[in-house]
PDB file of N, CA and C in Angstrom:
ATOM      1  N   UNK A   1    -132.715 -42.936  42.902  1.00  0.00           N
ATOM      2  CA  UNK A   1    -133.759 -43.523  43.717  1.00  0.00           C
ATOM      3  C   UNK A   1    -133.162 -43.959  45.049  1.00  0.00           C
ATOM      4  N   UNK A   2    -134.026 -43.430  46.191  1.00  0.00           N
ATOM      5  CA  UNK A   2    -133.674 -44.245  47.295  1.00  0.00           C
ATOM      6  C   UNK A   2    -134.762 -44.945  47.938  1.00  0.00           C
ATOM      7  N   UNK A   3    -134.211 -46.147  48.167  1.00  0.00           N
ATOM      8  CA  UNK A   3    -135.133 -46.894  48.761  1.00  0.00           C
ATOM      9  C   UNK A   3    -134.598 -47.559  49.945  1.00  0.00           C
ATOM     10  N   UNK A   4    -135.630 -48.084  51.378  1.00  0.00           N
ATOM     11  CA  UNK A   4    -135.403 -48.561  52.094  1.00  0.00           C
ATOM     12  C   UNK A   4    -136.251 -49.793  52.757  1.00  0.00           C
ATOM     13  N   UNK A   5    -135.581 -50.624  53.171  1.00  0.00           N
ATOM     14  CA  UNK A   5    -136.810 -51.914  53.103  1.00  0.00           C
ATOM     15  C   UNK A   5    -136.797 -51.963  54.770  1.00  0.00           C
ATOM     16  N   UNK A   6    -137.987 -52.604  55.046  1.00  0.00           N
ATOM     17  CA  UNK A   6    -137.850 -52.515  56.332  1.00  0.00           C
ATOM     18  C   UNK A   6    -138.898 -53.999  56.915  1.00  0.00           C
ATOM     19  N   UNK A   7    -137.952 -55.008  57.836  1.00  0.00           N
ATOM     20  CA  UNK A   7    -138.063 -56.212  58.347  1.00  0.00           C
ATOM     21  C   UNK A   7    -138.942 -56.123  59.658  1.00  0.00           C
ATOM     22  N   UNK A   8    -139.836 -56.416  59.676  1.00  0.00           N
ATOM     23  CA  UNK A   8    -140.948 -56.315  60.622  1.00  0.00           C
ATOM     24  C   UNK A   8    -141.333 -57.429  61.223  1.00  0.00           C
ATOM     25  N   UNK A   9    -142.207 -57.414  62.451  1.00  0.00           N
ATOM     26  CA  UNK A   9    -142.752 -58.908  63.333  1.00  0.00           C
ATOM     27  C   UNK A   9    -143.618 -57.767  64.215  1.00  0.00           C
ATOM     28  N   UNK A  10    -144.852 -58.676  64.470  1.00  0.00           N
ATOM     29  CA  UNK A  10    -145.667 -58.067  65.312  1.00  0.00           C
ATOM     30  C   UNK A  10    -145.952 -58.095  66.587  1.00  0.00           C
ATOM     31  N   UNK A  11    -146.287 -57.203  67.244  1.00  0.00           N
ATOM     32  CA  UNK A  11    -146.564 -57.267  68.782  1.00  0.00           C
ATOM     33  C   UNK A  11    -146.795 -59.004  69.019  1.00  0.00           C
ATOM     34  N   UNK A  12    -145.901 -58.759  69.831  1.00  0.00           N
ATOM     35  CA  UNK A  12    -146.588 -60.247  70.872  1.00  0.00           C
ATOM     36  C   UNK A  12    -148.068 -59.969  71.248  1.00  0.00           C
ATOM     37  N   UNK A  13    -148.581 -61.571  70.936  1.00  0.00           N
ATOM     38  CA  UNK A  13    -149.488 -61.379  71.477  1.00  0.00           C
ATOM     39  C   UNK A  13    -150.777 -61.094  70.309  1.00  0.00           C
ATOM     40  N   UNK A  14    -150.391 -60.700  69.270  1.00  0.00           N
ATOM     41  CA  UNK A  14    -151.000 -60.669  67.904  1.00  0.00           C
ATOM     42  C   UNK A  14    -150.859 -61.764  66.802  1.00  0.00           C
ATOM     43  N   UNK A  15    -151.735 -62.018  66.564  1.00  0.00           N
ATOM     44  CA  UNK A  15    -151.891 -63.435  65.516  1.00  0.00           C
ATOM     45  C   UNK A  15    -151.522 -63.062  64.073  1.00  0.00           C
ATOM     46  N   UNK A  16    -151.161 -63.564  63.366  1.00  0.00           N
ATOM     47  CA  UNK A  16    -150.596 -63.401  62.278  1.00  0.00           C
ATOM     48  C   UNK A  16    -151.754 -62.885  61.408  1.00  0.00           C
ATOM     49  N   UNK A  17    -153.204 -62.888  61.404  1.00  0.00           N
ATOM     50  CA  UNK A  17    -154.128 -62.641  61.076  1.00  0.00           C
ATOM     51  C   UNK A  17    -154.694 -61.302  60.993  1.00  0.00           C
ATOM     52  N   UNK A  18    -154.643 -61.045  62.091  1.00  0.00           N
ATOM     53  CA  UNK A  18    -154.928 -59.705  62.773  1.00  0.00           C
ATOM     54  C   UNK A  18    -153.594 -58.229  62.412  1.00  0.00           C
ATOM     55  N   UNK A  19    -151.980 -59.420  62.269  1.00  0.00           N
ATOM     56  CA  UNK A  19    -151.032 -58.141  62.022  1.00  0.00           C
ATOM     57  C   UNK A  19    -151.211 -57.793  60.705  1.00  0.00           C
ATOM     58  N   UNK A  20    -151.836 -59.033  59.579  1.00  0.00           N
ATOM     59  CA  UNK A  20    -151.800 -58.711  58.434  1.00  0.00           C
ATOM     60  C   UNK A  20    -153.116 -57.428  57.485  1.00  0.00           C
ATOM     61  N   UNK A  21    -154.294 -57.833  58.649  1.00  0.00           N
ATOM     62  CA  UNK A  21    -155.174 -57.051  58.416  1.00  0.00           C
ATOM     63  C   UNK A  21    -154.810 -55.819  58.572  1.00  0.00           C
ATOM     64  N   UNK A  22    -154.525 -55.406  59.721  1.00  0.00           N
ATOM     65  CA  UNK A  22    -153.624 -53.816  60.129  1.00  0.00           C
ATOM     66  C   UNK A  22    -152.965 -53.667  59.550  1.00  0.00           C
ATOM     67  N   UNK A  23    -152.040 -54.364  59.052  1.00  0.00           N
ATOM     68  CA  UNK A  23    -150.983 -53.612  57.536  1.00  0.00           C
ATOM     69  C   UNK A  23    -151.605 -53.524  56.330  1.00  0.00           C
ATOM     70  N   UNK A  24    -152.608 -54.484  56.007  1.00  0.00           N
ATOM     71  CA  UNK A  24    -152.883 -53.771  54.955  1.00  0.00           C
ATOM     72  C   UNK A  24    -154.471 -52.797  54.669  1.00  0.00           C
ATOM     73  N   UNK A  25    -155.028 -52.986  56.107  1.00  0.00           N
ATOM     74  CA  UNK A  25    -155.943 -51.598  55.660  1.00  0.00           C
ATOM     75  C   UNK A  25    -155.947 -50.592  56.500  1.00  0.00           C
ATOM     76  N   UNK A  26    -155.031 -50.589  57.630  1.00  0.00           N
ATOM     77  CA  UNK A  26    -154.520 -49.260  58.157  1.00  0.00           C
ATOM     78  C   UNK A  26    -153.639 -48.643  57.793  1.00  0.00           C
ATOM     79  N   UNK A  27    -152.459 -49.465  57.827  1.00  0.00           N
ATOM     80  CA  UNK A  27    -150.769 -49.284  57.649  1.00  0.00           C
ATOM     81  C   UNK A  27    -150.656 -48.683  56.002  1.00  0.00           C
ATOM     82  N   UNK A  28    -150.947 -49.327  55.084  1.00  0.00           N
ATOM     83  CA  UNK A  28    -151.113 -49.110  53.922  1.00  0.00           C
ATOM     84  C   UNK A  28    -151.351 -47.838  53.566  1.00  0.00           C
ATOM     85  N   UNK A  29    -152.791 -47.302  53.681  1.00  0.00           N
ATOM     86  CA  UNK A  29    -153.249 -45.985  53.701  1.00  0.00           C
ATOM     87  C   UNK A  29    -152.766 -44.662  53.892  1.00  0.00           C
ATOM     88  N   UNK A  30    -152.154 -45.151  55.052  1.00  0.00           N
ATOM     89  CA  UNK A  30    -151.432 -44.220  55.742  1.00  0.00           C
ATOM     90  C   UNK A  30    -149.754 -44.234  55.436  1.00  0.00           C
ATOM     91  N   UNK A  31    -148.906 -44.736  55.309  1.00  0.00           N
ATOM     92  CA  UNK A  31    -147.588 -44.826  53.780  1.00  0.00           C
ATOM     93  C   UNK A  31    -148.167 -44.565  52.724  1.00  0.00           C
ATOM     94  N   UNK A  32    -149.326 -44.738  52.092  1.00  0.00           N
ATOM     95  CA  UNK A  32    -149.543 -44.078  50.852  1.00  0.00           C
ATOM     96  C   UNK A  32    -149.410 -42.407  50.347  1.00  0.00           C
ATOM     97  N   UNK A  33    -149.741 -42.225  51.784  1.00  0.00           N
ATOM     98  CA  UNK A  33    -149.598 -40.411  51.911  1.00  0.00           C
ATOM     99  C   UNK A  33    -148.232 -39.920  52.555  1.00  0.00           C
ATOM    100  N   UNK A  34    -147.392 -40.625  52.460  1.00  0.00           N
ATOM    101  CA  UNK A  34    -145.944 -39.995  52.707  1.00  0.00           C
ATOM    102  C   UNK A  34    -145.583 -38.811  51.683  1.00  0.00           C
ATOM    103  N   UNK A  35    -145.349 -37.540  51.937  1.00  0.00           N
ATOM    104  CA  UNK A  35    -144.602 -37.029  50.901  1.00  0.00           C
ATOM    105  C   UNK A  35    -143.603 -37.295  50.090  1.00  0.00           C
ATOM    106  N   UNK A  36    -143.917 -37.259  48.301  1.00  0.00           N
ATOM    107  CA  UNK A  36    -142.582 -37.850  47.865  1.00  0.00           C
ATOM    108  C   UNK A  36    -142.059 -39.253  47.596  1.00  0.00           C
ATOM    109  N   UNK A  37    -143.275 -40.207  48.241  1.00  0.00           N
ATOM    110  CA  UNK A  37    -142.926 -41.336  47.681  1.00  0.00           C
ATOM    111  C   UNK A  37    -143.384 -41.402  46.728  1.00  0.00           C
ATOM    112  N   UNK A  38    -142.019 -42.942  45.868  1.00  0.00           N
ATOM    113  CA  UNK A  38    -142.743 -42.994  44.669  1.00  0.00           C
ATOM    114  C   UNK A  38    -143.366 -44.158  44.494  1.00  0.00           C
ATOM    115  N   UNK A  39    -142.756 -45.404  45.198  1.00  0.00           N
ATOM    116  CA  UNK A  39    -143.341 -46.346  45.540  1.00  0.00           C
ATOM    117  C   UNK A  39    -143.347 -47.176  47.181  1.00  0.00           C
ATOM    118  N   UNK A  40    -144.161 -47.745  47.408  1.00  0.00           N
ATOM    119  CA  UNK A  40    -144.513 -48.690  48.461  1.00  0.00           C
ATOM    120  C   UNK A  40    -144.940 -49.969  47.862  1.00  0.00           C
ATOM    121  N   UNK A  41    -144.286 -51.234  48.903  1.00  0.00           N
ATOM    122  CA  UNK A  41    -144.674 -52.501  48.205  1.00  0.00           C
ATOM    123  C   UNK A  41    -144.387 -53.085  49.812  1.00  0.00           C
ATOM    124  N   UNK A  42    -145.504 -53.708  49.796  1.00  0.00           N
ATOM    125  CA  UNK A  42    -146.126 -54.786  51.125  1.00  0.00           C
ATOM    126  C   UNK A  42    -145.462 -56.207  51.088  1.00  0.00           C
ATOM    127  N   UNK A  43    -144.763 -56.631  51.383  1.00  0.00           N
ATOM    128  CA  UNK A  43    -144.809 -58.344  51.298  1.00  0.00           C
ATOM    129  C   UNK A  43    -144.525 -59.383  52.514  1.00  0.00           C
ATOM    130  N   UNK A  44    -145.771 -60.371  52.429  1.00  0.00           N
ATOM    131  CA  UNK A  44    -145.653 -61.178  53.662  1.00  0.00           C
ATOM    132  C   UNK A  44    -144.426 -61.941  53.428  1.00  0.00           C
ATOM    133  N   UNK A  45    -143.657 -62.569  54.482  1.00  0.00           N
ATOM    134  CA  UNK A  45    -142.776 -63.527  54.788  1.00  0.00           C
ATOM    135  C   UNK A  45    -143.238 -64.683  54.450  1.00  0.00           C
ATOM    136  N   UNK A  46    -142.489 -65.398  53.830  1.00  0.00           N
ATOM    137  CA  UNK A  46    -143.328 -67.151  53.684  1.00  0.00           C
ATOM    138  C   UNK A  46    -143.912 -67.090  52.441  1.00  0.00           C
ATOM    139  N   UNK A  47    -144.543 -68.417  52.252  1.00  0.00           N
ATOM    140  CA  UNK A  47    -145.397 -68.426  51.271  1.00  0.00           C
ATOM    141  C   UNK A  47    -146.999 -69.015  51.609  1.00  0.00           C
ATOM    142  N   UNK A  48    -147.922 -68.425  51.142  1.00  0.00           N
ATOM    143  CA  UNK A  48    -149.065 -69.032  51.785  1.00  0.00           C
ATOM    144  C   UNK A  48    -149.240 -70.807  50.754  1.00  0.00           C
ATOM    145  N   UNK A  49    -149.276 -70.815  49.800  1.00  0.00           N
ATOM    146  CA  UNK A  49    -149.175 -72.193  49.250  1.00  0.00           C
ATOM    147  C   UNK A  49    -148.326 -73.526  50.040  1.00  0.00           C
ATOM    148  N   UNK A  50    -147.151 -72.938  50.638  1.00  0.00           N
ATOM    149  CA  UNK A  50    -146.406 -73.493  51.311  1.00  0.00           C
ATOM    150  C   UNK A  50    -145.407 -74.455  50.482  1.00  0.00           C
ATOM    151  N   UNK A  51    -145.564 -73.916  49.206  1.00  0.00           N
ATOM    152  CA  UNK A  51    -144.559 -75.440  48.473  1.00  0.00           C
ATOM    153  C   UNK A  51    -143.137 -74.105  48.842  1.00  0.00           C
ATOM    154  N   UNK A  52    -142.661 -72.345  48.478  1.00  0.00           N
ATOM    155  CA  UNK A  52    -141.744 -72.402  49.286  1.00  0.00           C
ATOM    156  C   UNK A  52    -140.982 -72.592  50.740  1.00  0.00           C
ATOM    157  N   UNK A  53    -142.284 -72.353  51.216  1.00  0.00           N
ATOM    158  CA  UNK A  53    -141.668 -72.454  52.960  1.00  0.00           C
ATOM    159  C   UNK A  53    -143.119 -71.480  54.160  1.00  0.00           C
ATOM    160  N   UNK A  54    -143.291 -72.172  54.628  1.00  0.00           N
ATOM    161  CA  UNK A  54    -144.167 -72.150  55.661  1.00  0.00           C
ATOM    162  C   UNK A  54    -144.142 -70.900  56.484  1.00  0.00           C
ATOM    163  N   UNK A  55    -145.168 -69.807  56.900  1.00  0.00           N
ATOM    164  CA  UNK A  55    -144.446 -68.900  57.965  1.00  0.00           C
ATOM    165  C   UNK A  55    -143.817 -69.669  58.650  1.00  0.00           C
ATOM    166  N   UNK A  56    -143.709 -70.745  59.374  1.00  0.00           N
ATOM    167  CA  UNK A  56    -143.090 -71.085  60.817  1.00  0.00           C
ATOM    168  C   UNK A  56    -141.922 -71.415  60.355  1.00  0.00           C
ATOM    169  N   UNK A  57    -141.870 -71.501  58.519  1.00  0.00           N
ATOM    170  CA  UNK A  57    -139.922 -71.482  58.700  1.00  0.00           C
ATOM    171  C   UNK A  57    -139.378 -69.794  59.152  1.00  0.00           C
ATOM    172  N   UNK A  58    -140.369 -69.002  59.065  1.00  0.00           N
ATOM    173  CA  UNK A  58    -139.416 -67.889  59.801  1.00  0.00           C
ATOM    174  C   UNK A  58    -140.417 -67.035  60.893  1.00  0.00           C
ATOM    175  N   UNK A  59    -139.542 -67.731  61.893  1.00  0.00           N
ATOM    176  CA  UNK A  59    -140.568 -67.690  63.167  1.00  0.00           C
ATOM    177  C   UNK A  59    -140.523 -65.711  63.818  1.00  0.00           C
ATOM    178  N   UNK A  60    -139.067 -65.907  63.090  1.00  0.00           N
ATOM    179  CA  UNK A  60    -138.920 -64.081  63.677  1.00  0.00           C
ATOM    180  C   UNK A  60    -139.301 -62.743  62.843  1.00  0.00           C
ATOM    181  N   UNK A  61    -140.043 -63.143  61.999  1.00  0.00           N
ATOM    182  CA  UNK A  61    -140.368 -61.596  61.334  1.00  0.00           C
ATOM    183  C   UNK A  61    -141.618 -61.901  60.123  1.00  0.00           C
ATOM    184  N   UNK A  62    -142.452 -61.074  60.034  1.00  0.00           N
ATOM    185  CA  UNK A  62    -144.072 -61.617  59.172  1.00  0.00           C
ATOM    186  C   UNK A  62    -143.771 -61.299  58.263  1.00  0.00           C
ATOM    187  N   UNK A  63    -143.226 -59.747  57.950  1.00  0.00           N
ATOM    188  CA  UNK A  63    -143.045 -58.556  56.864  1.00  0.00           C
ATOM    189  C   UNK A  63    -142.243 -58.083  56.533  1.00  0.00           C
ATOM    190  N   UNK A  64    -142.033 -57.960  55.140  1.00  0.00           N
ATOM    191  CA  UNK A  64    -140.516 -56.753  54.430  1.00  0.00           C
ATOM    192  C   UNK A  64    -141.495 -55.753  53.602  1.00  0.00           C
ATOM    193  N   UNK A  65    -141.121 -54.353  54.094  1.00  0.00           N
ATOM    194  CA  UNK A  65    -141.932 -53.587  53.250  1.00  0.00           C
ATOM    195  C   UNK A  65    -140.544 -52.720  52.245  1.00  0.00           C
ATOM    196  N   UNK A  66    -141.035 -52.200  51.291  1.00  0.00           N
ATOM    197  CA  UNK A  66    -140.154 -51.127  50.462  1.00  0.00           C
ATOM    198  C   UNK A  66    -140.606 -49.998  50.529  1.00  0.00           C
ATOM    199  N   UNK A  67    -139.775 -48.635  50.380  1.00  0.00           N
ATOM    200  CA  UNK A  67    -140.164 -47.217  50.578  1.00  0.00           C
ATOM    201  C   UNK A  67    -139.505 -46.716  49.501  1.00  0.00           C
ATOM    202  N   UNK A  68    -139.996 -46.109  48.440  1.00  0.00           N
ATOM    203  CA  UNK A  68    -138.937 -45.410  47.186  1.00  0.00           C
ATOM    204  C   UNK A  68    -138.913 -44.386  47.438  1.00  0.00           C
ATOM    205  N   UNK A  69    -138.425 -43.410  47.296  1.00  0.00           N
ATOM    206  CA  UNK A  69    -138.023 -41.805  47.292  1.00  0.00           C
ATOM    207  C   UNK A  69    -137.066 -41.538  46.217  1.00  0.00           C
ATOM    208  N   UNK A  70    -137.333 -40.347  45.508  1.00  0.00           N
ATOM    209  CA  UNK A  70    -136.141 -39.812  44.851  1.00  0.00           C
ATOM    210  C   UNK A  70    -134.666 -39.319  45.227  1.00  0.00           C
ATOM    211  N   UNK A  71    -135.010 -39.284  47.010  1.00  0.00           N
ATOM    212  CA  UNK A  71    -133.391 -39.611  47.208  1.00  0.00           C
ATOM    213  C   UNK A  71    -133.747 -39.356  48.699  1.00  0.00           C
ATOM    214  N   UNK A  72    -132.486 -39.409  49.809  1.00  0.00           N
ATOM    215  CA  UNK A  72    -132.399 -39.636  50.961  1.00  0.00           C
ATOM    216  C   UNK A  72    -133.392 -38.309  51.302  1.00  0.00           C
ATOM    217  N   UNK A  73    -132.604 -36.953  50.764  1.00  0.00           N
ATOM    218  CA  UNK A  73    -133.388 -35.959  51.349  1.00  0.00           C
ATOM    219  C   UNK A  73    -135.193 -36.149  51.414  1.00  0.00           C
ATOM    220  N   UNK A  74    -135.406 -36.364  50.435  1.00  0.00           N
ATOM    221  CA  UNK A  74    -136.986 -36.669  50.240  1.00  0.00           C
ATOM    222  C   UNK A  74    -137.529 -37.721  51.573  1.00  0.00           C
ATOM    223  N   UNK A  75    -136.553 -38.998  51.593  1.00  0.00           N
ATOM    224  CA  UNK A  75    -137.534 -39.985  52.524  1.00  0.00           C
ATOM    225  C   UNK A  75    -137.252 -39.377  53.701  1.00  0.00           C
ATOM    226  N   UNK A  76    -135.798 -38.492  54.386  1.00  0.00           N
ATOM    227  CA  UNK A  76    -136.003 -37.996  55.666  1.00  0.00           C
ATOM    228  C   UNK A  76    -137.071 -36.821  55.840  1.00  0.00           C
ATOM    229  N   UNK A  77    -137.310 -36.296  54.571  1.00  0.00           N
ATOM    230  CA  UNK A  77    -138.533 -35.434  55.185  1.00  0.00           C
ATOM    231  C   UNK A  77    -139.723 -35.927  54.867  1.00  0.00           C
ATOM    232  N   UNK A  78    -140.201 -37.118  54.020  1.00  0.00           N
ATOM    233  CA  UNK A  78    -141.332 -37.738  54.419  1.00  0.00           C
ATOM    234  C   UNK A  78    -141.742 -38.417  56.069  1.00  0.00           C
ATOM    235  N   UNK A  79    -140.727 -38.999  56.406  1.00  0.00           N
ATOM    236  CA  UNK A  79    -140.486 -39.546  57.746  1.00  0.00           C
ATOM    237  C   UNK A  79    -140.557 -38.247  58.862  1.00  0.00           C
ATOM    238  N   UNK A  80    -140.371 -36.962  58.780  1.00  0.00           N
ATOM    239  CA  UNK A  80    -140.199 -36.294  59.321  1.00  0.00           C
ATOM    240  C   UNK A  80    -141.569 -35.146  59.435  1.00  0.00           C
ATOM    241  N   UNK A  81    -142.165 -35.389  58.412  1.00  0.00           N
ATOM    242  CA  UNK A  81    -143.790 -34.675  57.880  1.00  0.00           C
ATOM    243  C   UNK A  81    -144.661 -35.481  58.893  1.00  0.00           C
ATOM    244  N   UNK A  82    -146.005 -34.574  59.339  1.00  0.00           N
ATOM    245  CA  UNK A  82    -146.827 -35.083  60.082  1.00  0.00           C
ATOM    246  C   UNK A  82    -147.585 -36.556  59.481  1.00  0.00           C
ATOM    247  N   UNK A  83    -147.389 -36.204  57.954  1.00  0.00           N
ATOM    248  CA  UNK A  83    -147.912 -38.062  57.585  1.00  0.00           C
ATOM    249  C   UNK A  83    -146.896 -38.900  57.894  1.00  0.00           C
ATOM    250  N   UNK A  84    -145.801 -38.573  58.198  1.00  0.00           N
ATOM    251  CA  UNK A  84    -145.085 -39.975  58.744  1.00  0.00           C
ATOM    252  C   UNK A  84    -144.526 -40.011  60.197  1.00  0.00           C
ATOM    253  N   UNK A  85    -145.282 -38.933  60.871  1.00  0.00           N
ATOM    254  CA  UNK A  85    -144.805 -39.019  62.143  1.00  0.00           C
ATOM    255  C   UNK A  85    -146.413 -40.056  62.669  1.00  0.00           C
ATOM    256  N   UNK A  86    -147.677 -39.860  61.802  1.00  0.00           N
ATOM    257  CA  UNK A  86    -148.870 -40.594  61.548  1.00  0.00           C
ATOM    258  C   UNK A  86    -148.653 -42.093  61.715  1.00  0.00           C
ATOM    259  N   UNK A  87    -147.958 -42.682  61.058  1.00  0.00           N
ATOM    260  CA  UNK A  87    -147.111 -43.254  60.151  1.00  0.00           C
ATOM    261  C   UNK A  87    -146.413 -44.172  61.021  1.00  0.00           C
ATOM    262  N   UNK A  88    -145.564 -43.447  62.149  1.00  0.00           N
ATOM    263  CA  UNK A  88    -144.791 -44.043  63.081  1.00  0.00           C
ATOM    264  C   UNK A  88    -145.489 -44.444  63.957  1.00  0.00           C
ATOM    265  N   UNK A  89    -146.574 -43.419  64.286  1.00  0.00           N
ATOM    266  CA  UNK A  89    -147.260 -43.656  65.991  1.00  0.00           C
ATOM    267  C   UNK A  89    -148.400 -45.344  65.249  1.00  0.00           C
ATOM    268  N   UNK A  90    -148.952 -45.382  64.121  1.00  0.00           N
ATOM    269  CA  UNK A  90    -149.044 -46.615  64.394  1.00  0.00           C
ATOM    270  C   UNK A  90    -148.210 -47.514  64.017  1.00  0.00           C
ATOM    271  N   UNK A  91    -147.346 -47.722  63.745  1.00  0.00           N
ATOM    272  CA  UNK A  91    -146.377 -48.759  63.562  1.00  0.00           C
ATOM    273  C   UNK A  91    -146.009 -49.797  64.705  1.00  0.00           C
ATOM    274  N   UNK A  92    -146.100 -48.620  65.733  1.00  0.00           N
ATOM    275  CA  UNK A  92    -145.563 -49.252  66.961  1.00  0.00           C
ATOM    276  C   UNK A  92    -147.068 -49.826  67.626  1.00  0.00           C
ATOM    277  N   UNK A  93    -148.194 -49.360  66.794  1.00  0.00           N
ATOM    278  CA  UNK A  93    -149.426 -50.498  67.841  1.00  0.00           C
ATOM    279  C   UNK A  93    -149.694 -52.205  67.151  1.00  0.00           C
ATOM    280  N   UNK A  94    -148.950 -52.254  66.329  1.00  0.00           N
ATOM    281  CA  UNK A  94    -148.835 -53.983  65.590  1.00  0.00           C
ATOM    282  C   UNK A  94    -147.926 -54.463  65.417  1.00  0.00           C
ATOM    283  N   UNK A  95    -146.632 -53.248  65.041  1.00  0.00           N
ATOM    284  CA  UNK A  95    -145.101 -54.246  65.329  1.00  0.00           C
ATOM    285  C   UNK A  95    -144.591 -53.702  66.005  1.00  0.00           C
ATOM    286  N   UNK A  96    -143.717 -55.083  66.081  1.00  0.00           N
ATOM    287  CA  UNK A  96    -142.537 -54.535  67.382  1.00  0.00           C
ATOM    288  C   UNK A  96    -141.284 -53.906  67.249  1.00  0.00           C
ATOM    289  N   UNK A  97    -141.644 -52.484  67.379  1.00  0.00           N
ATOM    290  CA  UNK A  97    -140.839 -51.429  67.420  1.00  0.00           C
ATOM    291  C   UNK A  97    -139.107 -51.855  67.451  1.00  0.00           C
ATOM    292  N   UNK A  98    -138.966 -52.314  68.944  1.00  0.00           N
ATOM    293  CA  UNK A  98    -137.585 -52.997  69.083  1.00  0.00           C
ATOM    294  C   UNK A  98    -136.798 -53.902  68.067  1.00  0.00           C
ATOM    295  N   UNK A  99    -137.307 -54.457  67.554  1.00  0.00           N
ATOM    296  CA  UNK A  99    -136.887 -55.726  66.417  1.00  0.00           C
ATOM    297  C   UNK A  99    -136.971 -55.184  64.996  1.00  0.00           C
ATOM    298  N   UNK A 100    -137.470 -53.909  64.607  1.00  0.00           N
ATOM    299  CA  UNK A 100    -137.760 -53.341  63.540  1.00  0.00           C
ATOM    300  C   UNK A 100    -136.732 -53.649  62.490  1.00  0.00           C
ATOM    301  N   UNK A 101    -136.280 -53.770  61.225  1.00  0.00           N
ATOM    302  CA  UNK A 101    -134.815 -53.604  60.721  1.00  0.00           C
ATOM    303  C   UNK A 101    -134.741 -52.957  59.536  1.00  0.00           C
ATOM    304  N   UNK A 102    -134.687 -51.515  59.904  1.00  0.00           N
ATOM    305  CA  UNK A 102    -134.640 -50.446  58.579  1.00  0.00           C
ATOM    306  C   UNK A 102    -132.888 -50.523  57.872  1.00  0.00           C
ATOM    307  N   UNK A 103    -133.427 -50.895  56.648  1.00  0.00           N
ATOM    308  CA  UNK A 103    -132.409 -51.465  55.645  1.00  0.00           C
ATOM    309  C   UNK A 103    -132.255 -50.621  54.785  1.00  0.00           C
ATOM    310  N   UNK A 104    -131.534 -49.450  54.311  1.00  0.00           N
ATOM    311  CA  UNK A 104    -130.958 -48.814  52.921  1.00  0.00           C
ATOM    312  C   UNK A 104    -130.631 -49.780  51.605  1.00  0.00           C
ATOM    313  N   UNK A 105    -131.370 -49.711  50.330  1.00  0.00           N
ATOM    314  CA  UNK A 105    -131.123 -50.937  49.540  1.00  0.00           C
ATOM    315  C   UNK A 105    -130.936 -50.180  48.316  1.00  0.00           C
ATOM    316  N   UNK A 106    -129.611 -50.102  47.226  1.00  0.00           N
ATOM    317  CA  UNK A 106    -129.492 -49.737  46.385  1.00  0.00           C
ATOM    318  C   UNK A 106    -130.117 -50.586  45.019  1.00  0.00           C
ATOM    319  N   UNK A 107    -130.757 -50.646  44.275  1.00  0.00           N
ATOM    320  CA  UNK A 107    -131.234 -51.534  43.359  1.00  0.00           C
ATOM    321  C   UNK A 107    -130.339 -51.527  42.248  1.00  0.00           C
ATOM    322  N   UNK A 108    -129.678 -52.769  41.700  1.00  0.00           N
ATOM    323  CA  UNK A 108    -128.653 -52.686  40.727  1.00  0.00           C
ATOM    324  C   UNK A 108    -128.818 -53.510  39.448  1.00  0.00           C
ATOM    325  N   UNK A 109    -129.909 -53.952  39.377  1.00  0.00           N
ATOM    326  CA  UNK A 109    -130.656 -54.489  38.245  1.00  0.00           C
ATOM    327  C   UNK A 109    -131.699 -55.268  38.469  1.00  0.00           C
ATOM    328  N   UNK A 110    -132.796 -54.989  37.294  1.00  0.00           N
ATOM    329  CA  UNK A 110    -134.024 -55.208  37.701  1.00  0.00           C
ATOM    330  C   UNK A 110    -134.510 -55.678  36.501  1.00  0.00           C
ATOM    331  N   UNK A 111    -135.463 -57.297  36.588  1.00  0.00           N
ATOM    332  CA  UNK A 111    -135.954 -57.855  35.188  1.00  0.00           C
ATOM    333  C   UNK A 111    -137.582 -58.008  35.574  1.00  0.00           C
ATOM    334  N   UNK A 112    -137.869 -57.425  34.746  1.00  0.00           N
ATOM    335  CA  UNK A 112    -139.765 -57.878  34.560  1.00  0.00           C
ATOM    336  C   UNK A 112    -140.117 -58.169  32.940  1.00  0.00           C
ATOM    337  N   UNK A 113    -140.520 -58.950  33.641  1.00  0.00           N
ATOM    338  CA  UNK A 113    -141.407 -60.027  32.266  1.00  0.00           C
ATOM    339  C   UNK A 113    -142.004 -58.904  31.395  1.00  0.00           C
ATOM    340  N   UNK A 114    -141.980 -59.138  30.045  1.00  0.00           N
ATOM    341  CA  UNK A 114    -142.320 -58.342  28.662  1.00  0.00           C
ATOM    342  C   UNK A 114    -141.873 -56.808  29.013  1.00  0.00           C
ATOM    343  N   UNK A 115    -141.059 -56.549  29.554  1.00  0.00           N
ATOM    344  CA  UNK A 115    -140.391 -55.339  29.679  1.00  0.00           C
ATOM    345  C   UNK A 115    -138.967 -55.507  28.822  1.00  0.00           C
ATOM    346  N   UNK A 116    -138.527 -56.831  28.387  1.00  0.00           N
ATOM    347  CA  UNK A 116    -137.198 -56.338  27.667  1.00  0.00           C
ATOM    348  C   UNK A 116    -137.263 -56.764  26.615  1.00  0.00           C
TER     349      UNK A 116
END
């Protein structure tokens, strides 16, 4: 499995409201149709309850998303297919491109409840 996570913040100038709506009913849709993935997983920064920590404890980034692929070859040619060249061109109309932080993440153990 390869996966890559990727640290996001939105255009200046966009409310935290508005970046979250665009990720999840534009942005979403459109990573769903990557070739070859096997999973995608969305997650805001912070906690909305606030007993862990407030967005404004992290003033520089809203979003960490995950990308699974069965291996590098697969996600460079999903990224490279017209659904993720799709994919890219909006990325850059809600976050900010420059600050982006595409992360390679090997997973080395993993626990979910009534799974063991």
């Amino acid at each position: 499995m390869f996966t890559i996570a990727f640290l996001t913040r939105r255009v200046p100038g966009m409310t935290r409201d508005e970046f979250f709506r665009h990720y999840h009913e534009t942005h979403f849709p459109l990573a769903s149709r990557l070739p070859g993935l096997v999973s995608y997983q969305q997650n805001r920064i912070g906690h909305e309850d606030g007993i862990w920590a407030e967005p404004e404890s992290f003033p520089d980034y809203d979003a960490l998303s995950f990308y699974s692929f069965d291996s590098r070859e697969a996600a460079d040619a999903a990224f490279s297919s017209p659904e993720g060249q799709a994919l890219n061109e909006d990325t850059g109309t809600f976050m900010d491109w420059p600050s982006v932080l595409s992360i390679p993440v090997e997973q080395t153990q993993r626990y979910d409840r009534g799974t063991a």
